[in-house]
PDB file of N, CA and C in Angstrom:
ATOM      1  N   UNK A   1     215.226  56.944  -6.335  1.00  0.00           N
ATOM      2  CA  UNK A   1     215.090  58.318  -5.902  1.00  0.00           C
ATOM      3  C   UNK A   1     216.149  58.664  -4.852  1.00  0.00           C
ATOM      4  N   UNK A   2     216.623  57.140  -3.924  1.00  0.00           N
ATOM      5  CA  UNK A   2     217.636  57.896  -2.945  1.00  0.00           C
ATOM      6  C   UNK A   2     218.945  58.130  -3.500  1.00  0.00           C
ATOM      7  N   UNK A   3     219.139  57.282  -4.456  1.00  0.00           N
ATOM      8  CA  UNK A   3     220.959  57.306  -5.281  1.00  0.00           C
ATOM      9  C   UNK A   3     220.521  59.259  -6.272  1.00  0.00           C
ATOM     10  N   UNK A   4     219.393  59.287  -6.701  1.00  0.00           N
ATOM     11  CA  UNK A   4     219.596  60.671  -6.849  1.00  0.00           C
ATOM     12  C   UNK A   4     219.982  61.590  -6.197  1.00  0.00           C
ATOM     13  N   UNK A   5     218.842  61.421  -5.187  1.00  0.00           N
ATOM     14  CA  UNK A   5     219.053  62.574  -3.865  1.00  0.00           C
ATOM     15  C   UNK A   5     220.636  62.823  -3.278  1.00  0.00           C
ATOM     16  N   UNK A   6     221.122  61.825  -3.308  1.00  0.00           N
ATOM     17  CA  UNK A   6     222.580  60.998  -2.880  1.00  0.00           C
ATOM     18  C   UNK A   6     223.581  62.218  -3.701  1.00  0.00           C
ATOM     19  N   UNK A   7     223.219  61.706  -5.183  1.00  0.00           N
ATOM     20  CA  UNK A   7     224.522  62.163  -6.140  1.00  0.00           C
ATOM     21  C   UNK A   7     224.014  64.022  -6.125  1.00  0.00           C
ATOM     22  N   UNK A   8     222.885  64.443  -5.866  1.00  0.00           N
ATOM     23  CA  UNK A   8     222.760  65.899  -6.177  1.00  0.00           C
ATOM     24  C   UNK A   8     223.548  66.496  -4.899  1.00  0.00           C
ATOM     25  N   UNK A   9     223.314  65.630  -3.310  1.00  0.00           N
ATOM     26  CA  UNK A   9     224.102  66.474  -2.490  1.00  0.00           C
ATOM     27  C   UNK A   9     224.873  66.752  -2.539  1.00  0.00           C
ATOM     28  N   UNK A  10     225.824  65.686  -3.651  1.00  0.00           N
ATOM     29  CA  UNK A  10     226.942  65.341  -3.491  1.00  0.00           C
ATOM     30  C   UNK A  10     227.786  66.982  -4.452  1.00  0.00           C
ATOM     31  N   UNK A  11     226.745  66.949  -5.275  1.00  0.00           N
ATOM     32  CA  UNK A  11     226.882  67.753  -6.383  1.00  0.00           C
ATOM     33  C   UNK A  11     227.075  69.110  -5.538  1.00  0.00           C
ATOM     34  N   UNK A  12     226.082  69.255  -4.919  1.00  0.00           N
ATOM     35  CA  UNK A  12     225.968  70.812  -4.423  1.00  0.00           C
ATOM     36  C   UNK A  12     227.301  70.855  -3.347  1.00  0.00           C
ATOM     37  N   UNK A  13     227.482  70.119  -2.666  1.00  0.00           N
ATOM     38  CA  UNK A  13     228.770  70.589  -1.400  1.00  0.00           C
ATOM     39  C   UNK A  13     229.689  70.634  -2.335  1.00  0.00           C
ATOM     40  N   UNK A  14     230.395  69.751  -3.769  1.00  0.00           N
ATOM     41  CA  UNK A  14     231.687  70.174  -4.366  1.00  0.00           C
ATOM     42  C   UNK A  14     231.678  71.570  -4.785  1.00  0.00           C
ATOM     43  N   UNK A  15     230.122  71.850  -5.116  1.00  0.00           N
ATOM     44  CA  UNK A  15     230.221  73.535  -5.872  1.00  0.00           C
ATOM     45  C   UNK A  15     230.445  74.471  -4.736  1.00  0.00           C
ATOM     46  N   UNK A  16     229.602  73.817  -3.761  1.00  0.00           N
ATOM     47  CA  UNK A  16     230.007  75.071  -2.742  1.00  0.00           C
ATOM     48  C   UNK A  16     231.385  74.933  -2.186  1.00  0.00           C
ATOM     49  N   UNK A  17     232.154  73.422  -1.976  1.00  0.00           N
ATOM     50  CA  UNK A  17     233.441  74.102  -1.540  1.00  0.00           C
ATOM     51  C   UNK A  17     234.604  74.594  -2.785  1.00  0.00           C
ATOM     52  N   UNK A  18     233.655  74.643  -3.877  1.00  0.00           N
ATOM     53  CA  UNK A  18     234.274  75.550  -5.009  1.00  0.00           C
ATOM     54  C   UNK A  18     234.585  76.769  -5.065  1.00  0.00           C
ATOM     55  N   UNK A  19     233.128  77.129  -4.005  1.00  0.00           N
ATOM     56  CA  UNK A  19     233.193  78.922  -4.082  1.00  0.00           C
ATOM     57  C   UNK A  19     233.752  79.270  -2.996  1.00  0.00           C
ATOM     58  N   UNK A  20     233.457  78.211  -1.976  1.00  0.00           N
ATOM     59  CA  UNK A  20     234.476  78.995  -0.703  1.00  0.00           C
ATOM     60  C   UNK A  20     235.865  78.988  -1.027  1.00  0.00           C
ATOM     61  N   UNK A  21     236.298  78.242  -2.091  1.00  0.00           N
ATOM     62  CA  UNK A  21     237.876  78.137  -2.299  1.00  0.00           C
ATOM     63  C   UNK A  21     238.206  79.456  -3.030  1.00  0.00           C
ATOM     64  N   UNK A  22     237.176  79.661  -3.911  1.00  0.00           N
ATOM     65  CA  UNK A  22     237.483  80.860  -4.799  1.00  0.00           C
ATOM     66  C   UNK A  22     237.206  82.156  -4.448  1.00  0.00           C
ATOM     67  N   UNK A  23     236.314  82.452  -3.406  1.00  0.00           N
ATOM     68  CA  UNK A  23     235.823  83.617  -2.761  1.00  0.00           C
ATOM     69  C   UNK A  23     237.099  83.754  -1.750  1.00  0.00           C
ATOM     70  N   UNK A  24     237.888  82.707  -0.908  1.00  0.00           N
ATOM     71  CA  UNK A  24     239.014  82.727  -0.229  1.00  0.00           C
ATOM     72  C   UNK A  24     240.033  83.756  -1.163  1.00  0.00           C
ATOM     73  N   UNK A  25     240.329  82.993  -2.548  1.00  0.00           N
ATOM     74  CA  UNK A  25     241.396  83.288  -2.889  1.00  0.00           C
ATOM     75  C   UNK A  25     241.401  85.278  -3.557  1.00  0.00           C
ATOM     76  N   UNK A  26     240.774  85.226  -3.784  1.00  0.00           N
ATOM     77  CA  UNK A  26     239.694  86.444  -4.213  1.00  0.00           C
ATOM     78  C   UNK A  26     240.152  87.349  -3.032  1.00  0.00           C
ATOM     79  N   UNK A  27     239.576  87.014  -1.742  1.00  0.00           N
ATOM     80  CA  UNK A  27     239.810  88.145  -0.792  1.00  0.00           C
ATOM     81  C   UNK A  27     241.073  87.821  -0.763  1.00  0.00           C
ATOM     82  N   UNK A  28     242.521  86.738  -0.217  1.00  0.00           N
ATOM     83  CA  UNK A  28     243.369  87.260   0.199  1.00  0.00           C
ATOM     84  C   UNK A  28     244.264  87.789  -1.065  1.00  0.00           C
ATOM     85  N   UNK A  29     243.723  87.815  -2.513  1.00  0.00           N
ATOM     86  CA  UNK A  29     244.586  88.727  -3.516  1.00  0.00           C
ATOM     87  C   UNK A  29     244.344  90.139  -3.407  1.00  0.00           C
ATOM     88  N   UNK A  30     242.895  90.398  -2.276  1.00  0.00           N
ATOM     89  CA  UNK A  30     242.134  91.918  -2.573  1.00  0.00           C
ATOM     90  C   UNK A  30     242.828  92.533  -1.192  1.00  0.00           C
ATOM     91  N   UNK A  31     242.978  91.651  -0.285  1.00  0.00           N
ATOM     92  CA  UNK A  31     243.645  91.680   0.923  1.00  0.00           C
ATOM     93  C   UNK A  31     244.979  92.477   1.061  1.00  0.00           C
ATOM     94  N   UNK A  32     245.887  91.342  -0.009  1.00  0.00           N
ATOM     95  CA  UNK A  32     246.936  91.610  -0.552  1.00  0.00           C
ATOM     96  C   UNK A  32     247.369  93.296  -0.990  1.00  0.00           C
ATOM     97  N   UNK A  33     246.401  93.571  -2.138  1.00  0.00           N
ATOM     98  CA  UNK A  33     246.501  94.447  -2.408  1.00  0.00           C
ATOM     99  C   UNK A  33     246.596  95.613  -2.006  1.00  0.00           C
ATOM    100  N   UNK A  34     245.183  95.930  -0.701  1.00  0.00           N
ATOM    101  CA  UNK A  34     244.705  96.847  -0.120  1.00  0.00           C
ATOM    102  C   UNK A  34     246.294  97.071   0.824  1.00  0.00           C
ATOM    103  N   UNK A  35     246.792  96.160   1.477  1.00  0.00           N
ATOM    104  CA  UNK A  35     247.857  96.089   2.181  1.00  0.00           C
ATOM    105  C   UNK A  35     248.883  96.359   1.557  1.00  0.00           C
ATOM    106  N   UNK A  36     249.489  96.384   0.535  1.00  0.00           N
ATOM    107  CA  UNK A  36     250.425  96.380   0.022  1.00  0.00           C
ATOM    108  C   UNK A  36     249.968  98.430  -0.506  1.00  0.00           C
ATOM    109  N   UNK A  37     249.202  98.367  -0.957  1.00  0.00           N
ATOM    110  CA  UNK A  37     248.795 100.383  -1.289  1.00  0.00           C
ATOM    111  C   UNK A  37     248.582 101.064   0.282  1.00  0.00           C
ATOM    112  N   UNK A  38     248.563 100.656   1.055  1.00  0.00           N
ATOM    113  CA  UNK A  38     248.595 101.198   2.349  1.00  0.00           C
ATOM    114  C   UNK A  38     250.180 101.070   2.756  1.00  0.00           C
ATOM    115  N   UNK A  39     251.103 100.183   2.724  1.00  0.00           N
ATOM    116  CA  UNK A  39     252.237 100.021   2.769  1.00  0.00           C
ATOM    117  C   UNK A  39     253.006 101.543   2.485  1.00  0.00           C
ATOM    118  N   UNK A  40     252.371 102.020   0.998  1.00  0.00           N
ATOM    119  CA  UNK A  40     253.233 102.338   0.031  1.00  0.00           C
ATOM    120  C   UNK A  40     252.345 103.796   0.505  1.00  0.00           C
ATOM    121  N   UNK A  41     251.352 104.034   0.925  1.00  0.00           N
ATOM    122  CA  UNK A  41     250.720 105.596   1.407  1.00  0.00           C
ATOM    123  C   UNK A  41     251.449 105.716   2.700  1.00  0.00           C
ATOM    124  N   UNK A  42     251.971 104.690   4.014  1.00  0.00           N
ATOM    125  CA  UNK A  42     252.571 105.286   5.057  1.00  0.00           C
ATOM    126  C   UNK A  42     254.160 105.019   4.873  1.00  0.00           C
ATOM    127  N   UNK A  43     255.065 104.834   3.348  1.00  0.00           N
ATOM    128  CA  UNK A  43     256.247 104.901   3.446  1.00  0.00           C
ATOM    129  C   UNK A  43     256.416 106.330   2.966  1.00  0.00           C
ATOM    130  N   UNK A  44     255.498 106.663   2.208  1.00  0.00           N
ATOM    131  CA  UNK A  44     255.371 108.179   1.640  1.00  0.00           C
ATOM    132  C   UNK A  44     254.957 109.297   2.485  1.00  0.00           C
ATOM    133  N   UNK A  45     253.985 109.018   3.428  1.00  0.00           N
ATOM    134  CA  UNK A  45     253.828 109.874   4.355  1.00  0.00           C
ATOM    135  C   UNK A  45     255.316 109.628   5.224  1.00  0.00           C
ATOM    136  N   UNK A  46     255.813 108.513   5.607  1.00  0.00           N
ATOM    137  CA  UNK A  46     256.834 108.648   6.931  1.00  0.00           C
ATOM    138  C   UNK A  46     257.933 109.778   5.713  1.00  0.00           C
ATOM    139  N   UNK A  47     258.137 109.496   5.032  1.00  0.00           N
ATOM    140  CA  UNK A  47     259.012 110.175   4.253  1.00  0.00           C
ATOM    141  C   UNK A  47     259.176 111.744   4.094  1.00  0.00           C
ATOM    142  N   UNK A  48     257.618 111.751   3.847  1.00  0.00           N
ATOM    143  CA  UNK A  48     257.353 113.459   3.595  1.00  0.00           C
ATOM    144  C   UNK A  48     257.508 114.000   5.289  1.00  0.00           C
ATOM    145  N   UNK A  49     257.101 113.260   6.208  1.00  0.00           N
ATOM    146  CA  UNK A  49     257.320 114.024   7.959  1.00  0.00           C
ATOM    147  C   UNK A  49     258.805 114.026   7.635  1.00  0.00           C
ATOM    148  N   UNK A  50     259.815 113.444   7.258  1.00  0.00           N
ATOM    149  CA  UNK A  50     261.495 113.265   7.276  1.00  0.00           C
ATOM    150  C   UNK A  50     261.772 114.673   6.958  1.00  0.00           C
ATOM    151  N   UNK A  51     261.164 114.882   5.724  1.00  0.00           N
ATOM    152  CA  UNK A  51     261.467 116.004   4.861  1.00  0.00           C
ATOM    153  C   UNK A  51     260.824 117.616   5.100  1.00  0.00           C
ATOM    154  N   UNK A  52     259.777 117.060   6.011  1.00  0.00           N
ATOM    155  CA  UNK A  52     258.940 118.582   6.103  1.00  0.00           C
ATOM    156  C   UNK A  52     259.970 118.911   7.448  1.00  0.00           C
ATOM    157  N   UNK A  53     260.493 117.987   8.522  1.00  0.00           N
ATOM    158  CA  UNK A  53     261.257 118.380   9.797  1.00  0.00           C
ATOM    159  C   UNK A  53     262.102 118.741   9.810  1.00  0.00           C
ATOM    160  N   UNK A  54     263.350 118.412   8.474  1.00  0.00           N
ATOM    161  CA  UNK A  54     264.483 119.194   7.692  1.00  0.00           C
ATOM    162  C   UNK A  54     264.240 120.715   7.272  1.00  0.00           C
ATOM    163  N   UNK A  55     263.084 121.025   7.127  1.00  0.00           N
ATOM    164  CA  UNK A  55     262.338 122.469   6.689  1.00  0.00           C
ATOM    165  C   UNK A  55     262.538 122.325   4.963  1.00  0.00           C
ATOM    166  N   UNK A  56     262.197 121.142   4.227  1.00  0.00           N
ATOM    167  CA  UNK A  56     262.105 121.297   2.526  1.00  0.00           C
ATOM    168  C   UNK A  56     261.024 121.544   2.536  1.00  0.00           C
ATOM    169  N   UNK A  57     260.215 122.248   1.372  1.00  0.00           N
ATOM    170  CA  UNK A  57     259.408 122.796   0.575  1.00  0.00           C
ATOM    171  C   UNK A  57     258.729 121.776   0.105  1.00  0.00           C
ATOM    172  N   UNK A  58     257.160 122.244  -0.269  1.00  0.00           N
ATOM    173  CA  UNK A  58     256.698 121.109  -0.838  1.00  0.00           C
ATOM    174  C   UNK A  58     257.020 120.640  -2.032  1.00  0.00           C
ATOM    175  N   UNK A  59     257.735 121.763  -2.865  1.00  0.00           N
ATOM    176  CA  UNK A  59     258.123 121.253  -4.198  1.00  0.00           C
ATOM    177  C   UNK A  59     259.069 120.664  -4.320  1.00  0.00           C
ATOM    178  N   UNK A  60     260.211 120.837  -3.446  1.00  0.00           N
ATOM    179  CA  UNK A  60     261.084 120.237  -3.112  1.00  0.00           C
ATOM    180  C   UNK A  60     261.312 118.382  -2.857  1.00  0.00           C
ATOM    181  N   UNK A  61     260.292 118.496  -1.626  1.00  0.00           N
ATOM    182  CA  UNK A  61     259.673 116.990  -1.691  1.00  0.00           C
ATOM    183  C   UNK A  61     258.823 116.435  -2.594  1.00  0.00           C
ATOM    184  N   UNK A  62     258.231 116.498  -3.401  1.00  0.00           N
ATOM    185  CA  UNK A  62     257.501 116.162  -4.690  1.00  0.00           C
ATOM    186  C   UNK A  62     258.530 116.132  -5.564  1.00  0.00           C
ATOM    187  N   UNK A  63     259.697 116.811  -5.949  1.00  0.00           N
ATOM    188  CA  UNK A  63     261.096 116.375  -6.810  1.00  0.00           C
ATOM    189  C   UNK A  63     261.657 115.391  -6.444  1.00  0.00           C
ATOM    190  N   UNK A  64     262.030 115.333  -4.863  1.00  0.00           N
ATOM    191  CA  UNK A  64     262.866 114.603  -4.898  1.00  0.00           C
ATOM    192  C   UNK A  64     262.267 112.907  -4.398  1.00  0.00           C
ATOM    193  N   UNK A  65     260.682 112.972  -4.212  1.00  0.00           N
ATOM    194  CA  UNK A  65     260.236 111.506  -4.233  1.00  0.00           C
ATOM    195  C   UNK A  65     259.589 111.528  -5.636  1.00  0.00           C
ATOM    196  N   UNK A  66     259.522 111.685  -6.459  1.00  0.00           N
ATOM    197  CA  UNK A  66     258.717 112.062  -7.777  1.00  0.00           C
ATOM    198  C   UNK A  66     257.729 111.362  -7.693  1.00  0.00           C
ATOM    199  N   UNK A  67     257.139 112.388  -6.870  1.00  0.00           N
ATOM    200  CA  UNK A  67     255.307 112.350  -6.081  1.00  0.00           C
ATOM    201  C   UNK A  67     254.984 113.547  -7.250  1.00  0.00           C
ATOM    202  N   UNK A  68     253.621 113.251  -6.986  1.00  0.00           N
ATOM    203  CA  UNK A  68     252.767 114.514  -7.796  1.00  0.00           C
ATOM    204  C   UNK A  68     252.671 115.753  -6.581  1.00  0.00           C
ATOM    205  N   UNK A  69     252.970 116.971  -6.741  1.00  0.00           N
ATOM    206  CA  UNK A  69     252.925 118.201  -6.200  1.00  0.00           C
ATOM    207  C   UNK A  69     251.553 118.327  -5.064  1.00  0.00           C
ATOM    208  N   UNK A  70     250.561 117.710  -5.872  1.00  0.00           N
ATOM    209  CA  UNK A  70     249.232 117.755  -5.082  1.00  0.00           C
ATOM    210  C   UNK A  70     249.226 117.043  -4.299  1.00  0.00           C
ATOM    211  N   UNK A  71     249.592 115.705  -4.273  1.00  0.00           N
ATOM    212  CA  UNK A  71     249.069 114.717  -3.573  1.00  0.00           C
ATOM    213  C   UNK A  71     250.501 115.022  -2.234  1.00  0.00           C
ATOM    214  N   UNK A  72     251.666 115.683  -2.551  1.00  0.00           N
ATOM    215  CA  UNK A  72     252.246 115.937  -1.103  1.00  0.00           C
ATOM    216  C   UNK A  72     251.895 117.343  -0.411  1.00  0.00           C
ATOM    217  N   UNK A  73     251.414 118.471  -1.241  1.00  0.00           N
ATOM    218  CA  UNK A  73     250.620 119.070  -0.627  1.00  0.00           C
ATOM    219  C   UNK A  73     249.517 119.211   0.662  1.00  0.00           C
ATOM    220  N   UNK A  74     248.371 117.449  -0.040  1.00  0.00           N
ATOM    221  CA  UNK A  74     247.496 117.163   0.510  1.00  0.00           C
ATOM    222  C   UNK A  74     248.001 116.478   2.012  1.00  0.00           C
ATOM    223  N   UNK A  75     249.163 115.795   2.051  1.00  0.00           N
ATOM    224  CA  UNK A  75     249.714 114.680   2.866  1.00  0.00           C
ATOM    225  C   UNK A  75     250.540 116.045   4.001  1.00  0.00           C
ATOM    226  N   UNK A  76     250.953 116.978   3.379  1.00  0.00           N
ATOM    227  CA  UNK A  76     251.570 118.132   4.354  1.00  0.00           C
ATOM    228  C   UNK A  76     250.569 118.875   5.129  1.00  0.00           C
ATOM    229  N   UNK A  77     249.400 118.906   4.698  1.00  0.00           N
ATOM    230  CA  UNK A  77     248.328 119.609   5.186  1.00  0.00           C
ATOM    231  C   UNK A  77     247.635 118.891   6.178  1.00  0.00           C
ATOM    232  N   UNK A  78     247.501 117.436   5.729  1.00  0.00           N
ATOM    233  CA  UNK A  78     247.111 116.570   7.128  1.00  0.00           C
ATOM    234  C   UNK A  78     248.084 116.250   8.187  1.00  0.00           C
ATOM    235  N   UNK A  79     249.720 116.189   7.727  1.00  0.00           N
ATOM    236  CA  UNK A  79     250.823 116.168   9.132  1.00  0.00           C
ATOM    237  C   UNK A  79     250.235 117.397   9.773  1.00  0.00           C
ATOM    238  N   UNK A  80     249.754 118.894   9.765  1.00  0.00           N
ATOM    239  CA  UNK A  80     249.883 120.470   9.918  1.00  0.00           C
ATOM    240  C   UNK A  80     248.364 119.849  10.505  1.00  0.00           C
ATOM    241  N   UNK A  81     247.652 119.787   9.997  1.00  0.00           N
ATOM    242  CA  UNK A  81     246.383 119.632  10.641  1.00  0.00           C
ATOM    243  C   UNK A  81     246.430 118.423  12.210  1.00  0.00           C
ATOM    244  N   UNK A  82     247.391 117.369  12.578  1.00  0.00           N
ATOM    245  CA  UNK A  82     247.455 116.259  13.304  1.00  0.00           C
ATOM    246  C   UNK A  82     248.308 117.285  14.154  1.00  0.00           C
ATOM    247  N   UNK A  83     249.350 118.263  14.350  1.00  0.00           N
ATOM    248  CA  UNK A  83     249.740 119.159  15.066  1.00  0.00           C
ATOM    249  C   UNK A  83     251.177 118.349  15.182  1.00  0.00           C
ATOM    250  N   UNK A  84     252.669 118.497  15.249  1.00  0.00           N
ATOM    251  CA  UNK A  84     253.685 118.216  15.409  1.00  0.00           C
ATOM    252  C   UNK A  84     253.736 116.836  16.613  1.00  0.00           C
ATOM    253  N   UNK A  85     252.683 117.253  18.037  1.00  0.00           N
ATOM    254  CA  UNK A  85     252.737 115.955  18.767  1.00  0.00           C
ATOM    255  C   UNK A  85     252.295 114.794  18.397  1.00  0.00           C
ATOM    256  N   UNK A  86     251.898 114.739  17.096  1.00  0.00           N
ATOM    257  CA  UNK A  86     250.996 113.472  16.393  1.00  0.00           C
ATOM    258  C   UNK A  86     252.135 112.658  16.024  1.00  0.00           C
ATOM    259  N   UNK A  87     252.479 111.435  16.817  1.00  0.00           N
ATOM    260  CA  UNK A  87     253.356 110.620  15.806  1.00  0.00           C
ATOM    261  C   UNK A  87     253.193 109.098  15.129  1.00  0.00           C
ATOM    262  N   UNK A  88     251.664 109.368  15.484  1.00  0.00           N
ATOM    263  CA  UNK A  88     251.063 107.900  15.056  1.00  0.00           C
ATOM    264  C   UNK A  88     250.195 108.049  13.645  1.00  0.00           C
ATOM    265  N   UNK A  89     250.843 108.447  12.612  1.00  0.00           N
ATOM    266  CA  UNK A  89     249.934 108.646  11.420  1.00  0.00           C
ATOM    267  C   UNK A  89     248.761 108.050  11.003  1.00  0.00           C
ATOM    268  N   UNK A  90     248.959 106.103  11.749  1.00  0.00           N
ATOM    269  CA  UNK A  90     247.660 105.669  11.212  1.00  0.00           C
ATOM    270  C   UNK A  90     246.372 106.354  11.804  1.00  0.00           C
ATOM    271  N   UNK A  91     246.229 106.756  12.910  1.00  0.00           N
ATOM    272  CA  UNK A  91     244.933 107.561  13.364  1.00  0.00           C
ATOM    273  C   UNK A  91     244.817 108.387  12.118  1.00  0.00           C
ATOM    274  N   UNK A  92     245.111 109.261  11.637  1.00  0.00           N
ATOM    275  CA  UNK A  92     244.355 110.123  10.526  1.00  0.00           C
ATOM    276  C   UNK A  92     244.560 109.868   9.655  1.00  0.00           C
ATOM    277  N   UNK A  93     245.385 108.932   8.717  1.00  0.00           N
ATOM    278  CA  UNK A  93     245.557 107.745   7.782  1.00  0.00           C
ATOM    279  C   UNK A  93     244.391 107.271   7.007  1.00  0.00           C
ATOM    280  N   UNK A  94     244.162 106.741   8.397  1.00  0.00           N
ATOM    281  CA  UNK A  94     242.791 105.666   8.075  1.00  0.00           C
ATOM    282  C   UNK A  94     242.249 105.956   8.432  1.00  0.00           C
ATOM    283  N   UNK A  95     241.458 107.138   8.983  1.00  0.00           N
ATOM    284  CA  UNK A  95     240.111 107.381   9.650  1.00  0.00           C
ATOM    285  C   UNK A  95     239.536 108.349   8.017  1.00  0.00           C
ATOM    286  N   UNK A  96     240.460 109.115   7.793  1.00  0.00           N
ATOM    287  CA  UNK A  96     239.546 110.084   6.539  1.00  0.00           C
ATOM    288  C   UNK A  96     240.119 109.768   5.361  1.00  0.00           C
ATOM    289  N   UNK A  97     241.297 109.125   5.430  1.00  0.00           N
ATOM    290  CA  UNK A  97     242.176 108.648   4.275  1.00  0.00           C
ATOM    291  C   UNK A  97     242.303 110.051   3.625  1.00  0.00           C
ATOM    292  N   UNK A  98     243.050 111.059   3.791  1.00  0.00           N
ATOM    293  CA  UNK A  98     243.653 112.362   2.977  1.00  0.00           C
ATOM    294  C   UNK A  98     244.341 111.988   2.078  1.00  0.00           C
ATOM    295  N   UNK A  99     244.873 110.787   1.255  1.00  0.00           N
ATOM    296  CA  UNK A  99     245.475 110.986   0.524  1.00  0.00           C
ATOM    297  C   UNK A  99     244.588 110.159  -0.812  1.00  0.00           C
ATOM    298  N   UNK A 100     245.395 110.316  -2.251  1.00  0.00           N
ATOM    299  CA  UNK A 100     245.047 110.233  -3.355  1.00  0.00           C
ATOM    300  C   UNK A 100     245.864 108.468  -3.526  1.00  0.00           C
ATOM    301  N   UNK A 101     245.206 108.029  -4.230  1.00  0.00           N
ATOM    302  CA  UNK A 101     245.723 106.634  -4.310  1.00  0.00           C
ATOM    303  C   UNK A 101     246.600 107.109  -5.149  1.00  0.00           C
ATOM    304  N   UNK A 102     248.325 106.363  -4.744  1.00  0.00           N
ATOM    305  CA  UNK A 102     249.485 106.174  -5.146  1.00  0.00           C
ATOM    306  C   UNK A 102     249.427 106.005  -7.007  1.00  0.00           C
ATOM    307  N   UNK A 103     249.892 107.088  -7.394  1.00  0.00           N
ATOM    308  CA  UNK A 103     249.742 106.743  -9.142  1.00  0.00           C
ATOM    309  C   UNK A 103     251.061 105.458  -9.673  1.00  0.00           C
ATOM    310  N   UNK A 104     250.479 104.803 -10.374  1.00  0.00           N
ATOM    311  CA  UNK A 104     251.410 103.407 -10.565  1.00  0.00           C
ATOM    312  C   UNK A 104     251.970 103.793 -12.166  1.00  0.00           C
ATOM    313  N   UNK A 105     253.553 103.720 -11.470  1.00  0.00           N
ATOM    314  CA  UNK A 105     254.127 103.880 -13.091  1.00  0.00           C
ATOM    315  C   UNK A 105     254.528 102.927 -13.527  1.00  0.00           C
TER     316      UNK A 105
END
């Protein structure tokens, strides 16, 4: 009964450091990700402030990043709403997230 007891513990800690290996790898690919689409929402926002301070149009900037019309609309309306002294985008970024997840071509 003890060489059982023995081989089942043995059994259960390999599975569990199975799942901690795989639940690891899991988050830092989800990690990855989330970071890498946030990357790519504040190179587009720093971009569109470049372009709205030049005085271009929103259609203008939606041509020339070939963004969708709406989604720099939405991103011009939250620079206008944060007021010109705002130069830290992540505060309203990430607090309401205004924008549309990045369409992947």
């Amino acid at each position: 009964m003890l060489f059982t007891q023995f081989n089942m513990d043995d059994a259960l800690e390999v599975r569990y450091e199975e799942g901690v290996e795989d639940g690891m790898e899991r988050g830092l690919t989800q990690g990855l990700e989330q970071g890498r689409t946030q990357g790519e929402r504040r190179l587009l926002v720093h971009l569109v402030c470049g372009k709205l301070q030049k005085g271009e149009s929103v259609e203008r900037i939606a041509e020339d990043l070939l963004a969708d019309e709406a989604q720099i609309r939405r991103i011009c309306e939250a620079i206008a709403a944060c007021g010109p002294e705002e130069t830290d985008i992540s505060r309203w970024l990430e607090k309401d997230d205004p924008l549309p997840e990045p369409e992947r071509q």
